[in-house]
C-alpha atoms as a PDB file:
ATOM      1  CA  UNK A   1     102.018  98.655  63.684  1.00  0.00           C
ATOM      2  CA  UNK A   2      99.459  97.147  65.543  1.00  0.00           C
ATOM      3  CA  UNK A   3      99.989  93.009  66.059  1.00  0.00           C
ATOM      4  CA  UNK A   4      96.974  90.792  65.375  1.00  0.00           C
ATOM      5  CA  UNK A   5      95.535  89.397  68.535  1.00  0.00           C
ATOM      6  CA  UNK A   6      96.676  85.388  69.148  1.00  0.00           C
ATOM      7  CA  UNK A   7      93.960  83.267  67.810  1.00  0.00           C
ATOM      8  CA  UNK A   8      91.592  82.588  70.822  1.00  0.00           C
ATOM      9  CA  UNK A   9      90.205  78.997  69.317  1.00  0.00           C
ATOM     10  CA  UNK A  10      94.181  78.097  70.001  1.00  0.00           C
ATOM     11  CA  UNK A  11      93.937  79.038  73.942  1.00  0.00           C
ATOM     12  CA  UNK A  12      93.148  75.871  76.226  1.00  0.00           C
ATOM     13  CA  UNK A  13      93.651  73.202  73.392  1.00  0.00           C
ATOM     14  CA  UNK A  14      96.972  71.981  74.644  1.00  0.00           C
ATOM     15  CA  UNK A  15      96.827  68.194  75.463  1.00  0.00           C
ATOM     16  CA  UNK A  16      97.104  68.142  79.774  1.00  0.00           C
ATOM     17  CA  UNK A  17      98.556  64.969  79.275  1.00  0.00           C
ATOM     18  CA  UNK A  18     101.108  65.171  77.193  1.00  0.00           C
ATOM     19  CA  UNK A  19     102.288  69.044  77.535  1.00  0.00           C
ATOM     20  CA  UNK A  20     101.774  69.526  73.351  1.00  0.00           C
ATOM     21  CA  UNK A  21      98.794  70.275  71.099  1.00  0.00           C
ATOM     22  CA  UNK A  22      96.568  68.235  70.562  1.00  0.00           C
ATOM     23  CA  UNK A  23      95.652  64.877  68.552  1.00  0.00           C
ATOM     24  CA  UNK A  24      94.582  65.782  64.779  1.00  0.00           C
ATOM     25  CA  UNK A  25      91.688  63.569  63.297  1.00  0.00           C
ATOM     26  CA  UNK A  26      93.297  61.285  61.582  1.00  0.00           C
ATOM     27  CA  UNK A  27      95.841  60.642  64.681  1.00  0.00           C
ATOM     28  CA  UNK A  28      92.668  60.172  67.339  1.00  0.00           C
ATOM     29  CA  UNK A  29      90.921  58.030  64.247  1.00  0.00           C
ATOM     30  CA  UNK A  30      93.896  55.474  64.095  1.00  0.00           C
ATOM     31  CA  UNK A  31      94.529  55.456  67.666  1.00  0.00           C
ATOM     32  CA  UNK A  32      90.722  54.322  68.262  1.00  0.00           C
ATOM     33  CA  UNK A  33      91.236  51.460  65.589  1.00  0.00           C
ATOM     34  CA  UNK A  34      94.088  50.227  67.381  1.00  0.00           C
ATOM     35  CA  UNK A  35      92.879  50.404  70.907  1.00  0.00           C
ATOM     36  CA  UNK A  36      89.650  48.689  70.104  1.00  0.00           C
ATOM     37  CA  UNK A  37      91.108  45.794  67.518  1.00  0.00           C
ATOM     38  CA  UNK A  38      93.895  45.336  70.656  1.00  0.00           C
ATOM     39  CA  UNK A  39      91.256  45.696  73.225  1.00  0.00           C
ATOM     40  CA  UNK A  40      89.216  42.944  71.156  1.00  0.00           C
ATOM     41  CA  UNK A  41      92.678  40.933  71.244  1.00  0.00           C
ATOM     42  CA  UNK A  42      93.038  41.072  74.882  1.00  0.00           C
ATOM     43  CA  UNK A  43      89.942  40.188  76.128  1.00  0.00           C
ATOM     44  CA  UNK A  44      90.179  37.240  74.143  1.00  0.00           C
ATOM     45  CA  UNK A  45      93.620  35.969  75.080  1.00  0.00           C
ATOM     46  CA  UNK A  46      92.709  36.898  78.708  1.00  0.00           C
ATOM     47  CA  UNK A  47      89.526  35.131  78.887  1.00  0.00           C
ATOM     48  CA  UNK A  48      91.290  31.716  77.437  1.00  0.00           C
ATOM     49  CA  UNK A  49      94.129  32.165  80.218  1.00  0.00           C
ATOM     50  CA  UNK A  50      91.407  32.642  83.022  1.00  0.00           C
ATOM     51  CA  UNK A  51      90.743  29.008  81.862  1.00  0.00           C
ATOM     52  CA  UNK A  52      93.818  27.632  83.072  1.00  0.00           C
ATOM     53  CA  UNK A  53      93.289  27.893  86.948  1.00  0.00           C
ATOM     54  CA  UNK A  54      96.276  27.064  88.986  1.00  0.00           C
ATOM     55  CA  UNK A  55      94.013  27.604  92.526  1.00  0.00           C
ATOM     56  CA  UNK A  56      90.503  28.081  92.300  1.00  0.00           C
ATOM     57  CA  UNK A  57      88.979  29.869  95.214  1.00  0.00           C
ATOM     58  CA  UNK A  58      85.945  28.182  97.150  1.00  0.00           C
ATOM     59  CA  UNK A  59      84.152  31.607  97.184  1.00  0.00           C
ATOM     60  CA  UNK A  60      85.067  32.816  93.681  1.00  0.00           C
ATOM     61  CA  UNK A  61      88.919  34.200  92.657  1.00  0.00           C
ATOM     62  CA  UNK A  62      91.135  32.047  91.233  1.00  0.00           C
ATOM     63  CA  UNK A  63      95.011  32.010  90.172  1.00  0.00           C
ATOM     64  CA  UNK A  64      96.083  32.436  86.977  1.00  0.00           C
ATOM     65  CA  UNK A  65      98.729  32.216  84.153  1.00  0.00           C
ATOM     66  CA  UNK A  66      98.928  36.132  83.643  1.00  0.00           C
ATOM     67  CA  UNK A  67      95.363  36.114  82.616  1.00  0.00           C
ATOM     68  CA  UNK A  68      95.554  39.720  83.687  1.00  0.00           C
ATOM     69  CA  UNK A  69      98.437  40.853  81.924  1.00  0.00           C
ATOM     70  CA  UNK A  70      97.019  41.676  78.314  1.00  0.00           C
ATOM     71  CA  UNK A  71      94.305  44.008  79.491  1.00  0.00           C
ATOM     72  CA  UNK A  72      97.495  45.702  81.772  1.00  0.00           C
ATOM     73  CA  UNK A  73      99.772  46.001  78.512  1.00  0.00           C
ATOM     74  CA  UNK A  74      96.278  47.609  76.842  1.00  0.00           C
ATOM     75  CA  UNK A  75      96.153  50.205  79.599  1.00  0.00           C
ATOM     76  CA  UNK A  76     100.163  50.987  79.082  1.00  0.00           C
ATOM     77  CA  UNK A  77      99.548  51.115  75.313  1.00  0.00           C
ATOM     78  CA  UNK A  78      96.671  53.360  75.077  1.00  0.00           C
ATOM     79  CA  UNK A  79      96.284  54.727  78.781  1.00  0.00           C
ATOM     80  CA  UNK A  80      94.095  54.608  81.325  1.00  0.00           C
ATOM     81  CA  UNK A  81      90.545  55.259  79.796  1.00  0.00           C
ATOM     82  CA  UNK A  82      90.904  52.620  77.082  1.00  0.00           C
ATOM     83  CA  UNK A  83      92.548  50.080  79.912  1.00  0.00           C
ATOM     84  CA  UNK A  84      89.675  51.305  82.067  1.00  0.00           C
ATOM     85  CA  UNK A  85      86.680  50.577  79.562  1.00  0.00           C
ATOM     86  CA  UNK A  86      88.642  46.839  78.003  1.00  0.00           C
ATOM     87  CA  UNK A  87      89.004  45.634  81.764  1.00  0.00           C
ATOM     88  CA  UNK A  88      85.097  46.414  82.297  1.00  0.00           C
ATOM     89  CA  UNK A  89      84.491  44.395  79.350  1.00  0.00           C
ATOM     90  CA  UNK A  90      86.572  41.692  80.311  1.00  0.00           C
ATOM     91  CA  UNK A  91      84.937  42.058  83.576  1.00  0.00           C
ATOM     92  CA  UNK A  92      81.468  41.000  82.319  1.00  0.00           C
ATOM     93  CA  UNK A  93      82.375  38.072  79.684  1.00  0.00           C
ATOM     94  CA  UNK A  94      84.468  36.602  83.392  1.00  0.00           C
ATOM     95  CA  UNK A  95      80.414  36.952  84.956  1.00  0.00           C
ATOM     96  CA  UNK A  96      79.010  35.433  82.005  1.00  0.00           C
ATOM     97  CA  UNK A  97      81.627  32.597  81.848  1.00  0.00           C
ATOM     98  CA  UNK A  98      81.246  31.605  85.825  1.00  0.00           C
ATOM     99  CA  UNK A  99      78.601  33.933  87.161  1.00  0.00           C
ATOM    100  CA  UNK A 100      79.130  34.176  90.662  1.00  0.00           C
ATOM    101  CA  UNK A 101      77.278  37.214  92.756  1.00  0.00           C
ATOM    102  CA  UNK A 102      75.266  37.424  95.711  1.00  0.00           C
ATOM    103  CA  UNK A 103      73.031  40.305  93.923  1.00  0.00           C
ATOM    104  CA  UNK A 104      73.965  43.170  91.465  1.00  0.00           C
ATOM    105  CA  UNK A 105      75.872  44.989  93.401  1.00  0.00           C
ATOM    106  CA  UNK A 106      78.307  42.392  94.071  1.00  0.00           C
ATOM    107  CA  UNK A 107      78.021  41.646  90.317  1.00  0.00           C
ATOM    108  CA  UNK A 108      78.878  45.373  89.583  1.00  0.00           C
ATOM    109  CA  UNK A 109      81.832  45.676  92.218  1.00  0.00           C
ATOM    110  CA  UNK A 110      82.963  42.411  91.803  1.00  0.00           C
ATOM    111  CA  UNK A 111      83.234  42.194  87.873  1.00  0.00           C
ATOM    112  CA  UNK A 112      83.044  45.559  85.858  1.00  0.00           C
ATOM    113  CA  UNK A 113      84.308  47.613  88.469  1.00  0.00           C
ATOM    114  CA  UNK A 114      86.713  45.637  89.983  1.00  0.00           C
ATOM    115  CA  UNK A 115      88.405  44.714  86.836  1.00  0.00           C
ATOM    116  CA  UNK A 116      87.951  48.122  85.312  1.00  0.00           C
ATOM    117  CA  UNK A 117      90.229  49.240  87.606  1.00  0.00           C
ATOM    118  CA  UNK A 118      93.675  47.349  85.830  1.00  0.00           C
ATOM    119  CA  UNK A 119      93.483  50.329  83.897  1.00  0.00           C
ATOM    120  CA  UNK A 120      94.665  52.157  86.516  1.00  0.00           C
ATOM    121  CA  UNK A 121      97.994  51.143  84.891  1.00  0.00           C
ATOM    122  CA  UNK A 122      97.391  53.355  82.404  1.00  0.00           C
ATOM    123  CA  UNK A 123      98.263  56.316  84.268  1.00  0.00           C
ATOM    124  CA  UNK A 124     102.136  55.213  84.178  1.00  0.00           C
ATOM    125  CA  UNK A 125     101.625  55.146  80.668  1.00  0.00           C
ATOM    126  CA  UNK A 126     104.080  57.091  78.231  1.00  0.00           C
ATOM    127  CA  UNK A 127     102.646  60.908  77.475  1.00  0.00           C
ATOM    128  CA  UNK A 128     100.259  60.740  74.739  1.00  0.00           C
ATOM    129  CA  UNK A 129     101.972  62.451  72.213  1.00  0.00           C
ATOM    130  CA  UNK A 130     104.901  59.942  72.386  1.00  0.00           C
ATOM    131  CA  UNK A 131     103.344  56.932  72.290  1.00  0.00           C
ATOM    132  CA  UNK A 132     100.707  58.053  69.583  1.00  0.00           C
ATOM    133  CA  UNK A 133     103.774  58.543  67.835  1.00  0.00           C
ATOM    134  CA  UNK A 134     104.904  55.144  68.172  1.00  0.00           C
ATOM    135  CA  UNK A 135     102.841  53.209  65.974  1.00  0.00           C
ATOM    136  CA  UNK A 136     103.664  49.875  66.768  1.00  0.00           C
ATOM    137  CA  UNK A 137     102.106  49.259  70.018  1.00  0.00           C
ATOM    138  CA  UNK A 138     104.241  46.507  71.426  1.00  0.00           C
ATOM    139  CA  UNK A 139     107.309  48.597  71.488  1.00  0.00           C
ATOM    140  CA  UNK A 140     105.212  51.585  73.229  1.00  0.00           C
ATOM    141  CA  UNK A 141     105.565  49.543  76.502  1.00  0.00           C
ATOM    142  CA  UNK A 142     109.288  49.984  75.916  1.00  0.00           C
ATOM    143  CA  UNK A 143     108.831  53.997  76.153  1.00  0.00           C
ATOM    144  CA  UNK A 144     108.258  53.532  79.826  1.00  0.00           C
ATOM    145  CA  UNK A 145     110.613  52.420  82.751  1.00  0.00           C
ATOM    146  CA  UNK A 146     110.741  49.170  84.647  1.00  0.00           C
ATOM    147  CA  UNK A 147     110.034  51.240  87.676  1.00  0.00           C
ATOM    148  CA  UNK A 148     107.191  52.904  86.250  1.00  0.00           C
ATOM    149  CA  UNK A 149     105.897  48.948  85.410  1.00  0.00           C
ATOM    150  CA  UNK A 150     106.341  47.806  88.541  1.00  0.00           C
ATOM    151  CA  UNK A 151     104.138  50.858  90.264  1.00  0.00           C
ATOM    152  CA  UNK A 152     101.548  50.152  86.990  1.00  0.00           C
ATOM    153  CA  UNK A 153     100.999  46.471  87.831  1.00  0.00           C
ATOM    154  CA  UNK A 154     100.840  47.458  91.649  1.00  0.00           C
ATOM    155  CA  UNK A 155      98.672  49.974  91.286  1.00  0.00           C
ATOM    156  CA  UNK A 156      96.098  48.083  88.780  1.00  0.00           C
ATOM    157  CA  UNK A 157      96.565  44.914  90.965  1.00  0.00           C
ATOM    158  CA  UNK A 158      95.557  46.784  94.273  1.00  0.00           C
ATOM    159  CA  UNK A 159      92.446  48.315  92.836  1.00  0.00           C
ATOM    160  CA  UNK A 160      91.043  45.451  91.528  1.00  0.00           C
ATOM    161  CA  UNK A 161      92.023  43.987  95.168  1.00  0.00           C
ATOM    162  CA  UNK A 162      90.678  46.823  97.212  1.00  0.00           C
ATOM    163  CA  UNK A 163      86.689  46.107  94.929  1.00  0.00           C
ATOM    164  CA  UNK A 164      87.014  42.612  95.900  1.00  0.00           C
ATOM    165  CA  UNK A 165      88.230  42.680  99.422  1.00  0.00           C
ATOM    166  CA  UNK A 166      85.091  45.716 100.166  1.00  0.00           C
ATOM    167  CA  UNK A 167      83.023  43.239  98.050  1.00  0.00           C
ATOM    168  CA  UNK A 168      83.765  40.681 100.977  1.00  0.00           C
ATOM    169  CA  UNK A 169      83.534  42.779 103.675  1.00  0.00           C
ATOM    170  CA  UNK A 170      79.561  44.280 102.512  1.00  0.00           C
ATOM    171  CA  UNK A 171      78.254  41.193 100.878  1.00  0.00           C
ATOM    172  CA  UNK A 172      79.929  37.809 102.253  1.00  0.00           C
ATOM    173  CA  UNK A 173      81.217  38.313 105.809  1.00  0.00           C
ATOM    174  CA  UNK A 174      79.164  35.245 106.680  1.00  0.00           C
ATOM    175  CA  UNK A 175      81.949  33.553 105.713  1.00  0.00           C
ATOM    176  CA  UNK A 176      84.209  35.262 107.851  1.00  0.00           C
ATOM    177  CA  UNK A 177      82.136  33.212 110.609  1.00  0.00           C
ATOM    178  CA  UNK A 178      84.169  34.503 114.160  1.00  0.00           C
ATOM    179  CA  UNK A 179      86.997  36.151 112.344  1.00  0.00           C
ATOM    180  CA  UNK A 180      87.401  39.687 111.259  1.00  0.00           C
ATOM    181  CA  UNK A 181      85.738  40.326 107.934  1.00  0.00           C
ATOM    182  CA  UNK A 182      88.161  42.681 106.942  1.00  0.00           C
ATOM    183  CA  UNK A 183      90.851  40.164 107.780  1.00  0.00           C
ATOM    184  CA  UNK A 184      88.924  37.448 106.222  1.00  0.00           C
ATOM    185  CA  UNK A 185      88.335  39.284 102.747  1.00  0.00           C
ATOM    186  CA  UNK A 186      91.764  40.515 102.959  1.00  0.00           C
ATOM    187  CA  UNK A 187      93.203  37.425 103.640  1.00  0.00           C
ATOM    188  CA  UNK A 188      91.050  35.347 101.358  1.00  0.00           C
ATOM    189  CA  UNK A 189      91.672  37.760  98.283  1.00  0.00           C
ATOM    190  CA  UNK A 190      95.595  38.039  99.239  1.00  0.00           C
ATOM    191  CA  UNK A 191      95.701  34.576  98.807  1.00  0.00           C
ATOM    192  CA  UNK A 192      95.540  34.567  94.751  1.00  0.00           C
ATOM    193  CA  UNK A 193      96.024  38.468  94.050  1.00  0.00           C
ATOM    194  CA  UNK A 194      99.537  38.625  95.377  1.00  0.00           C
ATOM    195  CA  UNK A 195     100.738  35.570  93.210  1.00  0.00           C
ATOM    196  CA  UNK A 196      98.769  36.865  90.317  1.00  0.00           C
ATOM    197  CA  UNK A 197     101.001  39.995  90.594  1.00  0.00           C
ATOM    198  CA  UNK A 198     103.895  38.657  91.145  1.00  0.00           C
ATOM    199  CA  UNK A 199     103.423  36.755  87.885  1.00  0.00           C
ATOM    200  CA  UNK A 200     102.434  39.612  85.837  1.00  0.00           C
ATOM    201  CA  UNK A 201     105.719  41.016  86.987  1.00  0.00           C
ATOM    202  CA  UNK A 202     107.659  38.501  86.162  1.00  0.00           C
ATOM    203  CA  UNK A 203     106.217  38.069  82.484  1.00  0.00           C
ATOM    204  CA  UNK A 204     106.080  42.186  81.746  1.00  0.00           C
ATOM    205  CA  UNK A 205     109.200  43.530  82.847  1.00  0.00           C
ATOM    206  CA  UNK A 206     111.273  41.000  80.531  1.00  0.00           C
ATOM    207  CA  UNK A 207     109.161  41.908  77.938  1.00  0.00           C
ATOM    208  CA  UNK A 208     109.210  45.650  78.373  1.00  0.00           C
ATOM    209  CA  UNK A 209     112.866  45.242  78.278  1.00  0.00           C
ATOM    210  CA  UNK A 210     113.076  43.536  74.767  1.00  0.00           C
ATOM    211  CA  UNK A 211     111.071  46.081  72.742  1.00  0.00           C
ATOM    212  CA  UNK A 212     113.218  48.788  74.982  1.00  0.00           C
ATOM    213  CA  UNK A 213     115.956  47.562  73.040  1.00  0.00           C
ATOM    214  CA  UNK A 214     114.731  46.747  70.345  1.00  0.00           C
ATOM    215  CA  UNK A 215     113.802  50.796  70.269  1.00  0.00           C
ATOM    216  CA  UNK A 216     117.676  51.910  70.329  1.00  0.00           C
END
């Protein structure tokens, strides 16, 4: 008896991320509705906390209460494209709030770039598959481990860094005056990104741990 051939429109469908077949219609339908009504949600509550400065920065940065944290839990919830595209978003309404660029390349790599890359965090997201799954997306932070938070946040944190410190460097190492710009824009950027993360930190991991057990 001769077998029928495997069906070739199944070969290469398999989801690289999460190891199973793919999303269905309906699944990548819903999953689009949630990321944009939460990306909506977190632009929002992260533009009113970039109101509250706790130290504003003489050449633009400033110190916030978490104000990145809600476009970070977006990346966990729905990975790193969907963090990547809300934190370009959020990137522009933060120019069009306090516009502050030397031309539009510093506007690019200091606003949508730089804060496009918080998504980052979305690559310590849980597999697709198993958060899809989940449908409530404040407990899909608790599919992933504190460990795995703490290298999200770092990882998102440092990218946005790295755009802003090479934004320093290229377009205002006048500033610098005698010093090193590198050391300068390192410095100078150091001085409110490293607080800012250790914030986020602070605030996420707690939470992350509540909806963990709220999950078993």
């Amino acid at each position: 008896m001769i077998e029928n051939p495997p069906d070739s429109s199944s070969r290469g469908n398999s989801d690289p991320e999460s190891g199973h077949s793919p999303l269905s219609g309906q699944q990548k339908m819903r999953e689009a509705i949630l990321a944009t009504a939460c990306g909506g949600m977190s632009i929002a509550l992260s533009t009113v906390l970039s109101l509250f400065t706790l130290i504003h920065m003489p050449q633009g940065g400033s110190l916030t209460p978490a104000s990145m944290l809600p476009i970070i839990f977006c990346a966990l919830a729905f990975g790193p494209s969907w963090g990547m595209s809300i934190g370009a978003v959020y990137g522009v309404l933060q120019y069009i709030i306090n516009p502050l660029a030397s031309n539009w390349a510093s506007f690019i790599l200091d606003y949508p770039v730089a804060f496009g890359m918080l998504g980052l965090a979305g690559f310590f997201a849980a597999a697709r598959m198993t958060r899809v799954n989940e449908k409530n997306i404040l407990r899909r932070i608790g599919l992933i481990s504190l460990p795995r938070i703490l290298m999200a946040v770092f990882l998102a944190m440092a990218g946005r860094t790295v755009c802003h410190v090479l934004s320093g460097v290229v377009f205002y190492a006048e500033y610098a005056g005698d010093q090193n710009p590198w050391i300068y824009s390192l410095l100078y950027n150091g001085t409110y990104m490293l607080p800012e993360m250790a914030i986020t930190c602070i605030l996420l991991l707690p939470l992350a741990s509540v909806f963990r057990s709220r999950r078993t």
